[in-house]
Protein backbone atom coordinates (compact mmCIF):
# COMPACT_ATOMS: atom_id res chain seq x y z
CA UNK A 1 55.69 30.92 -45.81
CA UNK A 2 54.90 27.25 -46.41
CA UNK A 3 54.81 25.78 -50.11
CA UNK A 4 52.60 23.15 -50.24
CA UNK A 5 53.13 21.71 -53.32
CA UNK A 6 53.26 17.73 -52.58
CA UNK A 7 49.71 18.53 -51.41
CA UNK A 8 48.56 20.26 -54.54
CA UNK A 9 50.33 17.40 -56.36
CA UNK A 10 47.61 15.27 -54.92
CA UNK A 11 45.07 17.39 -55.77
CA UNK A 12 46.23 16.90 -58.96
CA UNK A 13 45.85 13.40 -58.81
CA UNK A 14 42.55 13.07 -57.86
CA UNK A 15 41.48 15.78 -59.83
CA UNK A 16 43.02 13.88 -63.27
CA UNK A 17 42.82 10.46 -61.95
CA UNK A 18 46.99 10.50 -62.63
CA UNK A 19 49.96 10.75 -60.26
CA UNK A 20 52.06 13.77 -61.96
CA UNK A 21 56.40 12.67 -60.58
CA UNK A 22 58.58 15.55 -59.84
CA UNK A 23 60.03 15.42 -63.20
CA UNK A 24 57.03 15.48 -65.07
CA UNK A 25 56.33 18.67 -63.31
CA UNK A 26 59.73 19.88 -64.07
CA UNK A 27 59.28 19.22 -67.93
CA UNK A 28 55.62 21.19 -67.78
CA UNK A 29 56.82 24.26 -65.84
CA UNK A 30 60.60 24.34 -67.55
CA UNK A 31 62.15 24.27 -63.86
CA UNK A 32 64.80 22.18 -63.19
CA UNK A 33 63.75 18.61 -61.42
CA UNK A 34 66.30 19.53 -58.46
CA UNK A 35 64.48 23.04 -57.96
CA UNK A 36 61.09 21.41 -58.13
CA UNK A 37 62.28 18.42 -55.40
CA UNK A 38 63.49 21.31 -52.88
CA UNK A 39 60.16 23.29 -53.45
CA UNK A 40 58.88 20.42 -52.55
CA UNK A 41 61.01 19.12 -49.97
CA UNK A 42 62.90 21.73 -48.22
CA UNK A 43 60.96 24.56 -46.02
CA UNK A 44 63.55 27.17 -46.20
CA UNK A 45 63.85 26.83 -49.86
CA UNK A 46 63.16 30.12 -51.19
CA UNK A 47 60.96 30.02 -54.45
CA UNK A 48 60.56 32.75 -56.82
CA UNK A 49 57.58 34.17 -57.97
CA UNK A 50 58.02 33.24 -61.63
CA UNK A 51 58.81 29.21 -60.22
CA UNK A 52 55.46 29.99 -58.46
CA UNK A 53 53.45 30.98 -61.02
CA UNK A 54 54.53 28.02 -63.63
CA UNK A 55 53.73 26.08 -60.80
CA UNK A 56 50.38 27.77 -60.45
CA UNK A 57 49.81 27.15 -64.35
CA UNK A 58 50.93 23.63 -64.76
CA UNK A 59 48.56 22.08 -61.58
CA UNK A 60 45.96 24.49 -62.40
CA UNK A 61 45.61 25.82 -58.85
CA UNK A 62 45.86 29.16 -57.59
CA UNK A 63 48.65 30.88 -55.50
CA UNK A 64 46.74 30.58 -52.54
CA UNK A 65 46.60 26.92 -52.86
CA UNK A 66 50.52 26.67 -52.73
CA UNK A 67 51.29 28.98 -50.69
CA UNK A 68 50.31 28.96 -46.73
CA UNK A 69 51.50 31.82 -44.26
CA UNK A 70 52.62 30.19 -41.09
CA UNK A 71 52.89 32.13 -38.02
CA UNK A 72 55.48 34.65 -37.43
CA UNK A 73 58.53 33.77 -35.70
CA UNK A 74 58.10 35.39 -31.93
CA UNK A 75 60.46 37.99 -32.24
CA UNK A 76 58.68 39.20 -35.72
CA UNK A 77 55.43 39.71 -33.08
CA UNK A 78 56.69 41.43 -30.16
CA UNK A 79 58.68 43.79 -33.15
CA UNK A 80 55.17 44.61 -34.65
C-alpha cells in the first residue's frame, strides 16, 4: 500500500491556491510533524487508520485519494 500524501498535498495547493508545510499539516490533524514527514517520506512506514483519517479530514480528500494498492509482492501471487 502506497500513501500518497505529497501528491494530495498538491492537490491541496491548487485546490486553495496555498502550499500547506508538513507542520502545518501536523498542527491541523494533531499528528506529530515527524509522523507526518515519514507518511510522507518513507514507503514502509506503517500509518494507522486514525493518522489516515485526520489526514483524510484536514486535505479534504478521500481515503482513496491517499491510499494506492501497489501490486503484490510475487510470492503473495503464486500463494493466492
Amino acid at each position: 500500500m502506497k500513501i500518497r500524501l505529497r501528491e494530495q498535498m498538491a492537490v491541496y495547493r491548487q485546490r486553495f491556491g496555498a502550499p500547506l508545510t508538513y507542520a502545518q499539516l501536523a498542527e491541523l490533524t494533531g499528528l506529530s510533524r515527524a509522523s507526518v514527514e515519514s507518511i510522507a517520506t518513507r514507503p514502509s512506514y506503517n500509518a494507522t487508520i486514525e493518522a489516515i483519517e485526520r489526514i483524510c479530514l484536514a486535505l479534504g480528500c478521500e481515503p482513496g485519494d491517499l491510499l494506492e494498492l501497489e501490486s503484490p509482492a510475487p510470492a503473495m501471487r503464486e500463494a493466492g
